[in-house]
PDB file of N, CA and C in Angstrom:
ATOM      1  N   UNK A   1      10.909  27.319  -1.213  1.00  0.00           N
ATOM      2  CA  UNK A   1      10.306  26.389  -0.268  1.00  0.00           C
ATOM      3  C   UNK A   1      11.248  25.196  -0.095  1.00  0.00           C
ATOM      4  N   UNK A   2      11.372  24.730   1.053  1.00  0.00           N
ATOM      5  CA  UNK A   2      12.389  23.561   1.224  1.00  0.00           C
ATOM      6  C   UNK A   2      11.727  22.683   1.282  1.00  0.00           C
ATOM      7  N   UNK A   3      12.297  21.407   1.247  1.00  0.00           N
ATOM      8  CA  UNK A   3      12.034  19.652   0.962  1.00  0.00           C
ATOM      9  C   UNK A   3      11.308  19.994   2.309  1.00  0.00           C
ATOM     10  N   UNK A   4      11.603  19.773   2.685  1.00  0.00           N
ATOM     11  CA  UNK A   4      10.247  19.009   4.225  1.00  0.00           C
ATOM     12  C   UNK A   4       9.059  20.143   4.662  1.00  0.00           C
ATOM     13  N   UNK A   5       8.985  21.057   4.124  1.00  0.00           N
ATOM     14  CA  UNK A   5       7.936  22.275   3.629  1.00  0.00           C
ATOM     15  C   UNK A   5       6.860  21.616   2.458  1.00  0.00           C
ATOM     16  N   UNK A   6       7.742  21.559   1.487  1.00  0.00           N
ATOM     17  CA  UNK A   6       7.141  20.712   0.438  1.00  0.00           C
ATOM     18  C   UNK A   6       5.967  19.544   0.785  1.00  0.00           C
ATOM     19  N   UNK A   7       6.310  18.649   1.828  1.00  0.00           N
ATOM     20  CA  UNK A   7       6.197  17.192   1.920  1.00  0.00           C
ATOM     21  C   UNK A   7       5.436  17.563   2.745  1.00  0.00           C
ATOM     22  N   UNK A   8       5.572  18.681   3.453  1.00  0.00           N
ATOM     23  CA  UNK A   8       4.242  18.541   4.452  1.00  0.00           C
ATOM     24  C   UNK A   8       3.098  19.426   4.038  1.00  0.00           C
ATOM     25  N   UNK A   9       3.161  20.235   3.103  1.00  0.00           N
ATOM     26  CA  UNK A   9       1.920  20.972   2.418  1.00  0.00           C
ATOM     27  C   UNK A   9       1.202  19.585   1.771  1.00  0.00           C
ATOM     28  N   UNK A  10       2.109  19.045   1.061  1.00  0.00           N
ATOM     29  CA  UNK A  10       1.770  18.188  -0.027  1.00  0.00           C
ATOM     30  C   UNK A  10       0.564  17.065   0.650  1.00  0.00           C
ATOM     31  N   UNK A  11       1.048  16.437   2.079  1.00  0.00           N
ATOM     32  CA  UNK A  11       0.279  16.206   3.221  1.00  0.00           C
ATOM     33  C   UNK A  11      -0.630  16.762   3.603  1.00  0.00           C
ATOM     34  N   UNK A  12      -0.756  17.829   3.952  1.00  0.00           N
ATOM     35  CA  UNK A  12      -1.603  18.959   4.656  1.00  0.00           C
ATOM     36  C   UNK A  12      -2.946  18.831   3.213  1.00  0.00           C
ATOM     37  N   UNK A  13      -2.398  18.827   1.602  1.00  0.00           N
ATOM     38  CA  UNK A  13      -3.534  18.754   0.682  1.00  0.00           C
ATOM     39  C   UNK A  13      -4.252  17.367   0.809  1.00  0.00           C
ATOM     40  N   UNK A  14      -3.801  16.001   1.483  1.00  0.00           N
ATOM     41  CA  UNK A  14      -4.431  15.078   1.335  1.00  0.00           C
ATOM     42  C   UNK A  14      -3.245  14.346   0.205  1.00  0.00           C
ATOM     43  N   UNK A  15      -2.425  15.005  -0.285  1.00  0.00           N
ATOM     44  CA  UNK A  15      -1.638  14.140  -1.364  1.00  0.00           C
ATOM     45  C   UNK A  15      -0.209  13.071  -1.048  1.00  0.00           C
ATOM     46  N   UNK A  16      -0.901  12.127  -0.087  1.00  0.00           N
ATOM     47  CA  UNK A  16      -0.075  11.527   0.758  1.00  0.00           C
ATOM     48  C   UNK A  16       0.710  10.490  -0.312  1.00  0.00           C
ATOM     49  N   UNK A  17       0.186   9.771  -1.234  1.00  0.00           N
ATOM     50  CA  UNK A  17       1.075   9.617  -2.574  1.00  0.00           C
ATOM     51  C   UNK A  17       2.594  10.041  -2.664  1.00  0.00           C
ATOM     52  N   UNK A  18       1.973  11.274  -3.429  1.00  0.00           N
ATOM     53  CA  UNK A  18       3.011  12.415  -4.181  1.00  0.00           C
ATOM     54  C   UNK A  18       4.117  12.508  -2.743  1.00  0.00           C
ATOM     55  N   UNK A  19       3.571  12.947  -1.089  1.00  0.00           N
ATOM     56  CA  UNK A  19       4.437  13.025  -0.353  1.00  0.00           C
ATOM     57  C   UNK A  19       5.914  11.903  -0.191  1.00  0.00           C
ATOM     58  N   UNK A  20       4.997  10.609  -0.529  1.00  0.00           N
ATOM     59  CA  UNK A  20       5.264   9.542  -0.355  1.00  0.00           C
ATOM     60  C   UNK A  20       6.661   9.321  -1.130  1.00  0.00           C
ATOM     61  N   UNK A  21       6.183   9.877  -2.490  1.00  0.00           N
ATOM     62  CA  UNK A  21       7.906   9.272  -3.764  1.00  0.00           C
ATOM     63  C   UNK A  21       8.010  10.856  -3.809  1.00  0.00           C
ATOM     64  N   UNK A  22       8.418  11.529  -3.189  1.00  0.00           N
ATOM     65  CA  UNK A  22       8.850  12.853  -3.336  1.00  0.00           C
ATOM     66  C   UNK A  22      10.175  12.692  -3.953  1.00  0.00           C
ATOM     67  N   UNK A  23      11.039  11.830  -2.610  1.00  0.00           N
ATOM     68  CA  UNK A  23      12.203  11.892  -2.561  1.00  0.00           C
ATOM     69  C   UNK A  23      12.852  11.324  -4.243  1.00  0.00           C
ATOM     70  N   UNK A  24      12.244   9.908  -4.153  1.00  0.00           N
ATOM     71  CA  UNK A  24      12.790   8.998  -5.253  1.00  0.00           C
ATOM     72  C   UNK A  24      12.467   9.812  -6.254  1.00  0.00           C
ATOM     73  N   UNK A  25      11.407  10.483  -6.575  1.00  0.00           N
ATOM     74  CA  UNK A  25      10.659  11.264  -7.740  1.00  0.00           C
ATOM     75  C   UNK A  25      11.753  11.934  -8.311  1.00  0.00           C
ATOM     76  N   UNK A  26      12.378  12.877  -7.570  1.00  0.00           N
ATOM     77  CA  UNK A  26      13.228  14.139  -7.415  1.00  0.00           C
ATOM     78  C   UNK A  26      14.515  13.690  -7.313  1.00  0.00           C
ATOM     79  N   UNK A  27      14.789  12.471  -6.763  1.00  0.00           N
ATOM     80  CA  UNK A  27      16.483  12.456  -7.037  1.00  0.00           C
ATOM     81  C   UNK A  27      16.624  11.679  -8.387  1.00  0.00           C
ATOM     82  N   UNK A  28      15.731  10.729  -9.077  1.00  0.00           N
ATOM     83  CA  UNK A  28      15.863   9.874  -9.886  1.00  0.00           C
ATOM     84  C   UNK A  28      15.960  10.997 -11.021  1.00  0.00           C
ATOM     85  N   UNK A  29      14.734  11.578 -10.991  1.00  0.00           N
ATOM     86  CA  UNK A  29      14.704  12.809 -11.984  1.00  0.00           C
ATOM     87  C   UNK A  29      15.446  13.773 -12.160  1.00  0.00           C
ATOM     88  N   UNK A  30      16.364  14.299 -11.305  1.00  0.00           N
ATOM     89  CA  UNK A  30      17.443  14.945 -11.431  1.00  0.00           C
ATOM     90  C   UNK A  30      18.737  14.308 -11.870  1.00  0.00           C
ATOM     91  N   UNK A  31      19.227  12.810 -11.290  1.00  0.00           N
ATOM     92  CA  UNK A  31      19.703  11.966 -11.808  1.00  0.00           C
ATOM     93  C   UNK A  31      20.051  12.023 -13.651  1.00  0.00           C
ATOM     94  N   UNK A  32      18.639  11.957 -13.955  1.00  0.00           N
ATOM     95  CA  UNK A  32      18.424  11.165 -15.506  1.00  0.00           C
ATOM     96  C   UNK A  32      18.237  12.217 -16.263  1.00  0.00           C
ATOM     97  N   UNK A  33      18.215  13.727 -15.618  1.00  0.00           N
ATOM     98  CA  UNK A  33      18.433  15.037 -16.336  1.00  0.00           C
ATOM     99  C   UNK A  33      17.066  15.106 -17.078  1.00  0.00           C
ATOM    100  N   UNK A  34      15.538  14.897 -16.187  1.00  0.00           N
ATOM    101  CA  UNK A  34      14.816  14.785 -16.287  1.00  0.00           C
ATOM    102  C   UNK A  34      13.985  16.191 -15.985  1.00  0.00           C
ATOM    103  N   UNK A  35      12.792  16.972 -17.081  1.00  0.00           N
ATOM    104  CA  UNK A  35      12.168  18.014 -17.006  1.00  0.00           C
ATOM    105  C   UNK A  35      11.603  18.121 -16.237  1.00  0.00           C
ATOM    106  N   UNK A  36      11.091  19.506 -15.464  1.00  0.00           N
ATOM    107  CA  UNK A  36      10.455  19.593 -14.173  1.00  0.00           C
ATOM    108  C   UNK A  36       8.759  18.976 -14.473  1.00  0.00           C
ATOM    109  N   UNK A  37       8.575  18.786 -15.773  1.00  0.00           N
ATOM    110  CA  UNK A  37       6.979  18.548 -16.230  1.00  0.00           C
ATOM    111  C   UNK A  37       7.370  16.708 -16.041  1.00  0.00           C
ATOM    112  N   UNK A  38       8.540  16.533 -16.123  1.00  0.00           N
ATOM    113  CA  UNK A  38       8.370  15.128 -16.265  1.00  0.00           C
ATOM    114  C   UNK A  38       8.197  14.222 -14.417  1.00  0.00           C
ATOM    115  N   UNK A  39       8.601  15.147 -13.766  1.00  0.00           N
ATOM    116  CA  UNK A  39       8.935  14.980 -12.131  1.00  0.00           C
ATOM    117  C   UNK A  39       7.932  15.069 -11.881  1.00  0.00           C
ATOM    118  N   UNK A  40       6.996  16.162 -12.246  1.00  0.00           N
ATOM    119  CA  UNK A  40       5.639  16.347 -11.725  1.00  0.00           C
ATOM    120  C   UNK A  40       4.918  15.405 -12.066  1.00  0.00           C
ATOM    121  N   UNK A  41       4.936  14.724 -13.582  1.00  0.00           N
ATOM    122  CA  UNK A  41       4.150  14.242 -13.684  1.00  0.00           C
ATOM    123  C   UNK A  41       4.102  12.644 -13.087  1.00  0.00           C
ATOM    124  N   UNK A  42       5.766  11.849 -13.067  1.00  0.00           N
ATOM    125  CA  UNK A  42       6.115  11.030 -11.703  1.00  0.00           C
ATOM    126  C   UNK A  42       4.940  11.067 -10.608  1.00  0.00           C
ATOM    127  N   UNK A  43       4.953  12.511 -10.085  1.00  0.00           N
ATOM    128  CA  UNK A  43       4.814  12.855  -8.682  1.00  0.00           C
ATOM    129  C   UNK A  43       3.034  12.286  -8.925  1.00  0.00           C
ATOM    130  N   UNK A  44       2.254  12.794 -10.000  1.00  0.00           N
ATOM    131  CA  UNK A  44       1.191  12.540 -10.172  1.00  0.00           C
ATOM    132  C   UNK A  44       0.383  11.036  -9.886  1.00  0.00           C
ATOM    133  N   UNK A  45       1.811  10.234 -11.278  1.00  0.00           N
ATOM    134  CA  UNK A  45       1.153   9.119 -11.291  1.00  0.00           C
ATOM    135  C   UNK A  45       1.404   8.310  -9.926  1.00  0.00           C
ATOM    136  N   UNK A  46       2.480   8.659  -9.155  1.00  0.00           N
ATOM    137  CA  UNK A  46       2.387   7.832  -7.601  1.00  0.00           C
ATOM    138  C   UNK A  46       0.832   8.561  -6.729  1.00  0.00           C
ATOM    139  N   UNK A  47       0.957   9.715  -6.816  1.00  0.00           N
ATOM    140  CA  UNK A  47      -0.416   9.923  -6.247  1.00  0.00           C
ATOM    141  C   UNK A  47      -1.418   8.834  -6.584  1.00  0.00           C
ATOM    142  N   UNK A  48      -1.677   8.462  -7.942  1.00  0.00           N
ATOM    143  CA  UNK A  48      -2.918   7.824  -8.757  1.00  0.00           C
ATOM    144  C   UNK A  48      -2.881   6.627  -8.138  1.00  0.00           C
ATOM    145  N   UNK A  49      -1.857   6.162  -8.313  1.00  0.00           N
ATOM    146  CA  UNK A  49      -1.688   4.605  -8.018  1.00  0.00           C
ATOM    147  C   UNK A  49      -1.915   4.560  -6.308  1.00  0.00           C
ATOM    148  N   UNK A  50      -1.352   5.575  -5.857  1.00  0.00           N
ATOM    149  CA  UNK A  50      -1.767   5.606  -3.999  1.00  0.00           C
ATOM    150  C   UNK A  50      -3.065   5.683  -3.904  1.00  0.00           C
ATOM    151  N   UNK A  51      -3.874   6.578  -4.609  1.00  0.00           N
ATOM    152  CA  UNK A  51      -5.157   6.543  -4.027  1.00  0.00           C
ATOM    153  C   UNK A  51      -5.901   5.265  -4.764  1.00  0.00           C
ATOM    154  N   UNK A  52      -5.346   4.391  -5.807  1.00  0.00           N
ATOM    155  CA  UNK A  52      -6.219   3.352  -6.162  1.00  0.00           C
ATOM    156  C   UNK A  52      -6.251   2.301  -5.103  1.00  0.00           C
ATOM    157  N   UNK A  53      -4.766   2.356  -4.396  1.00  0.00           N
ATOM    158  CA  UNK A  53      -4.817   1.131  -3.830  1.00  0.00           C
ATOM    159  C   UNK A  53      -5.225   1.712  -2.644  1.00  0.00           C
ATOM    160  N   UNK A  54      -5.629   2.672  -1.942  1.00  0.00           N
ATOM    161  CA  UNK A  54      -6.186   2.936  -0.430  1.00  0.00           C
ATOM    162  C   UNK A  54      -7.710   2.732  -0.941  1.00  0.00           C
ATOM    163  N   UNK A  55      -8.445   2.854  -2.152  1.00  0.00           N
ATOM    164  CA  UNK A  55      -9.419   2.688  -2.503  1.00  0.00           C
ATOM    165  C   UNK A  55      -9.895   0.656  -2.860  1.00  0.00           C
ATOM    166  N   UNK A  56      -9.151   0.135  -3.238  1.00  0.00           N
ATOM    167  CA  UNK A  56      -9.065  -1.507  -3.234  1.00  0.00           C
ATOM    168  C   UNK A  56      -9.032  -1.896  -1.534  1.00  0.00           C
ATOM    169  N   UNK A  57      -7.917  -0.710  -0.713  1.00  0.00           N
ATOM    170  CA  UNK A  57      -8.051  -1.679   0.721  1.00  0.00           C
ATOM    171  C   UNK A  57      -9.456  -1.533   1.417  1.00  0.00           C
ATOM    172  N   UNK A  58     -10.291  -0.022   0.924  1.00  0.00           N
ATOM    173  CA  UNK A  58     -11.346   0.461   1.999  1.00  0.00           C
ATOM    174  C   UNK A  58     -12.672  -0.646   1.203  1.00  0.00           C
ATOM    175  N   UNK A  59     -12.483  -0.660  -0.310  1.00  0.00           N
ATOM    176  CA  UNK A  59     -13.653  -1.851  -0.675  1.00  0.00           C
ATOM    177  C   UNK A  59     -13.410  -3.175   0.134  1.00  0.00           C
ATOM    178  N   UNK A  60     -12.191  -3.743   0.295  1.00  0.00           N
ATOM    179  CA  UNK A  60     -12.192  -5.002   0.618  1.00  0.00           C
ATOM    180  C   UNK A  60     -12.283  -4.886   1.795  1.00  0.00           C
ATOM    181  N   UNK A  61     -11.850  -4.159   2.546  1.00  0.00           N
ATOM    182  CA  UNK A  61     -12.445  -3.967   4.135  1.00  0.00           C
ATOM    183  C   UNK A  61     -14.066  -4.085   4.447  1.00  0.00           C
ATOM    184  N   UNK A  62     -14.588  -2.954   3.631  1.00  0.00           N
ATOM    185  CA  UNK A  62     -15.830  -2.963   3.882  1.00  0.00           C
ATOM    186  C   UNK A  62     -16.632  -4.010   3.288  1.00  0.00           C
ATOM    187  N   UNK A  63     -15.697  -4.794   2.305  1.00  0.00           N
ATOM    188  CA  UNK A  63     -16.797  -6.001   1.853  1.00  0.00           C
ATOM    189  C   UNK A  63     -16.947  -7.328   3.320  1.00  0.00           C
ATOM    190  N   UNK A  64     -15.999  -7.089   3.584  1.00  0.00           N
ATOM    191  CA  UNK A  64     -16.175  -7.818   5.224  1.00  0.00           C
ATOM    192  C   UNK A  64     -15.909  -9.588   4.540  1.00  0.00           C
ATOM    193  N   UNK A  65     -15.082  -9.519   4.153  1.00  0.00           N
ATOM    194  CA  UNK A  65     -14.937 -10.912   3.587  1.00  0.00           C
ATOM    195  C   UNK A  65     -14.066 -11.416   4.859  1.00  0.00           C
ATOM    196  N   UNK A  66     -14.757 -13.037   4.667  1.00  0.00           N
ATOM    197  CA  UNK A  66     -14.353 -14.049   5.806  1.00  0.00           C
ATOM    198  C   UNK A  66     -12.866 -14.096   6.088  1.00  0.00           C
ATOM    199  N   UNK A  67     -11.892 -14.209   7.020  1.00  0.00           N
ATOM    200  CA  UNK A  67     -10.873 -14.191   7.345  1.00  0.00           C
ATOM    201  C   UNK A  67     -10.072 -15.049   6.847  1.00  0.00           C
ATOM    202  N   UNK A  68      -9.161 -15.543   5.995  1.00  0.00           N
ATOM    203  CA  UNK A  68      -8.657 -16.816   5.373  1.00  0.00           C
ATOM    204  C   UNK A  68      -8.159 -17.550   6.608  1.00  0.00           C
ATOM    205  N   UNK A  69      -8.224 -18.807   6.715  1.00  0.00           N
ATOM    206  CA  UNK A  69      -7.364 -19.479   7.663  1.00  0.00           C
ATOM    207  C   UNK A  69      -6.646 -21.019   7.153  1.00  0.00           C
ATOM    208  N   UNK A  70      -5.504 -21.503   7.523  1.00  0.00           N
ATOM    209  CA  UNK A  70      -4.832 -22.653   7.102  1.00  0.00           C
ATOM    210  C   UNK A  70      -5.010 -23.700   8.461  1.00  0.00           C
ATOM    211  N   UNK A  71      -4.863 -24.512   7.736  1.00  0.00           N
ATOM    212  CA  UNK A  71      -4.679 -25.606   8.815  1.00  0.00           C
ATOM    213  C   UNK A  71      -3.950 -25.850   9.636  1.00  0.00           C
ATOM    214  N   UNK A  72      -2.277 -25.076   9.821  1.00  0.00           N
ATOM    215  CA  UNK A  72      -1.917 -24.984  10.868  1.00  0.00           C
ATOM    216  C   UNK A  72      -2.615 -24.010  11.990  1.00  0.00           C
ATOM    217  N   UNK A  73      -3.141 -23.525  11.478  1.00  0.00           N
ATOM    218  CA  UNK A  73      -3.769 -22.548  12.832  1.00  0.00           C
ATOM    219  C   UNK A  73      -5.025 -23.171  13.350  1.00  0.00           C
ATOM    220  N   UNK A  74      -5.445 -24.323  12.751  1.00  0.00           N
ATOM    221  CA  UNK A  74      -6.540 -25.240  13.659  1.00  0.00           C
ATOM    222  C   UNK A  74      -6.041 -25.162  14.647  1.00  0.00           C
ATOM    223  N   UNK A  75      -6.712 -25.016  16.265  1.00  0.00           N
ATOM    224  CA  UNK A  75      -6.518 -26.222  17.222  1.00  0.00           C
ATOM    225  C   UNK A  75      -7.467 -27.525  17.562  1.00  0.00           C
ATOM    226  N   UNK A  76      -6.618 -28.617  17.415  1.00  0.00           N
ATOM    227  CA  UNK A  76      -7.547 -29.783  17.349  1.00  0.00           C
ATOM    228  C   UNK A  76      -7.994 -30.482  18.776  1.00  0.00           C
ATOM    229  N   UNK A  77      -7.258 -29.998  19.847  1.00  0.00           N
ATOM    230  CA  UNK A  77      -7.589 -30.005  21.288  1.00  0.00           C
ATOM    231  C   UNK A  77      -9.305 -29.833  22.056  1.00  0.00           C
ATOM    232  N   UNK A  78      -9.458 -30.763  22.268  1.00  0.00           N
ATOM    233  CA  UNK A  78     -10.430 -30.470  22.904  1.00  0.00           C
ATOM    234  C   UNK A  78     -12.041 -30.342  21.784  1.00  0.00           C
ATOM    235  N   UNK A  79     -11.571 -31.040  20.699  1.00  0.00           N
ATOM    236  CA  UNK A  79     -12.534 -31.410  20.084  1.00  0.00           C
ATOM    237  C   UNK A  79     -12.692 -32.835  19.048  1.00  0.00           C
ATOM    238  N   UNK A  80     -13.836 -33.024  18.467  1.00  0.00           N
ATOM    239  CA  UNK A  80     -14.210 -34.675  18.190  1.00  0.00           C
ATOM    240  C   UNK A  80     -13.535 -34.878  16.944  1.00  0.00           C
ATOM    241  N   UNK A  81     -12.176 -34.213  16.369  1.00  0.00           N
ATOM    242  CA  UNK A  81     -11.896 -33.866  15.057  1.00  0.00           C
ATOM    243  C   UNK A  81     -10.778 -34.687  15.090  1.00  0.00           C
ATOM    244  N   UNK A  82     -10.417 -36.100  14.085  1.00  0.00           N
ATOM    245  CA  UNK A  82      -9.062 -36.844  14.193  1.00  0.00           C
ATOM    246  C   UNK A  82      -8.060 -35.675  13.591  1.00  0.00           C
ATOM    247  N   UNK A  83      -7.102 -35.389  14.070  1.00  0.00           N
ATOM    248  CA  UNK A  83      -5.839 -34.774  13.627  1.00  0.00           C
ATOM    249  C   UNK A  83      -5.421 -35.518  12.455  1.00  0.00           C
ATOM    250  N   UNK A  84      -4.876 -36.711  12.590  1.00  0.00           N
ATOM    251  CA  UNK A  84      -4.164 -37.517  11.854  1.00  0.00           C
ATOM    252  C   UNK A  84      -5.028 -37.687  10.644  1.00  0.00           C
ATOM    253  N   UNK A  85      -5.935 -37.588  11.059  1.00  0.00           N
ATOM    254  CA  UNK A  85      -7.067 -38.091   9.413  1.00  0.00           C
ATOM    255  C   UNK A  85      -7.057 -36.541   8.468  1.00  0.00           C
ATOM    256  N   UNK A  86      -7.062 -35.926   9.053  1.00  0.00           N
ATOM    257  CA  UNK A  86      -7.759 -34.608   8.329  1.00  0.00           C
ATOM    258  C   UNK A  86      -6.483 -34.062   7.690  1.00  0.00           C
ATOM    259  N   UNK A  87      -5.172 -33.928   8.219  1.00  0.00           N
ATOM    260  CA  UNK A  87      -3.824 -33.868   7.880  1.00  0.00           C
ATOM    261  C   UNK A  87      -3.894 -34.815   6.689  1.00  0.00           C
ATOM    262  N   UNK A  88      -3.807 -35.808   6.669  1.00  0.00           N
ATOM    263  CA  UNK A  88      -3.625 -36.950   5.621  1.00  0.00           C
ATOM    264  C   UNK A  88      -4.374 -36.777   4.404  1.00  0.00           C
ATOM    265  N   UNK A  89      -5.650 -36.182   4.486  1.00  0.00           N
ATOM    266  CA  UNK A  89      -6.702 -36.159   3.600  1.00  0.00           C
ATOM    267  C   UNK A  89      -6.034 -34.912   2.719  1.00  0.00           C
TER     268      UNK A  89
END
């Protein structure tokens, strides 16, 4: 099976992770004269860590938390708000 066969089954299972550090997985590990159990298991823990953090973005999405905003992105135009005071404070 060739590299971009690979990457797209690996896709096709949902293991968008593992697709993800294929490359680095596999050259680092060949590199460092690294066992095929040890590549796989690479390949694993990027899966793990991919699906934790698509799982942290879909909680914090759905927690619907308020939008952060700074004070440069006020506009103070056209309302009863001193600029100069609120800057200073």
């Amino acid at each position: 099976m060739q590299r971009h066969e690979m990457i797209d089954a690996m896709r096709g299972l949902g293991l968008k992770g593992m697709a993800g550090a294929f490359d680095d997985a596999v050259t680092t590990g060949i590199q460092r004269k690294r066992t095929a159990m040890e590549i796989l298991s690479d390949l694993l823990r990027a899966e793990g860590a991919h699906r934790h953090a698509a799982s942290i973005r879909y909680r914090m999405t759905a927690a619907r938390l308020p939008v952060v905003k700074d004070l440069d992105a006020f506009v103070f135009e056209n309302t009863p708000i001193n600029e100069g005071l609120v800057r200073s404070l």
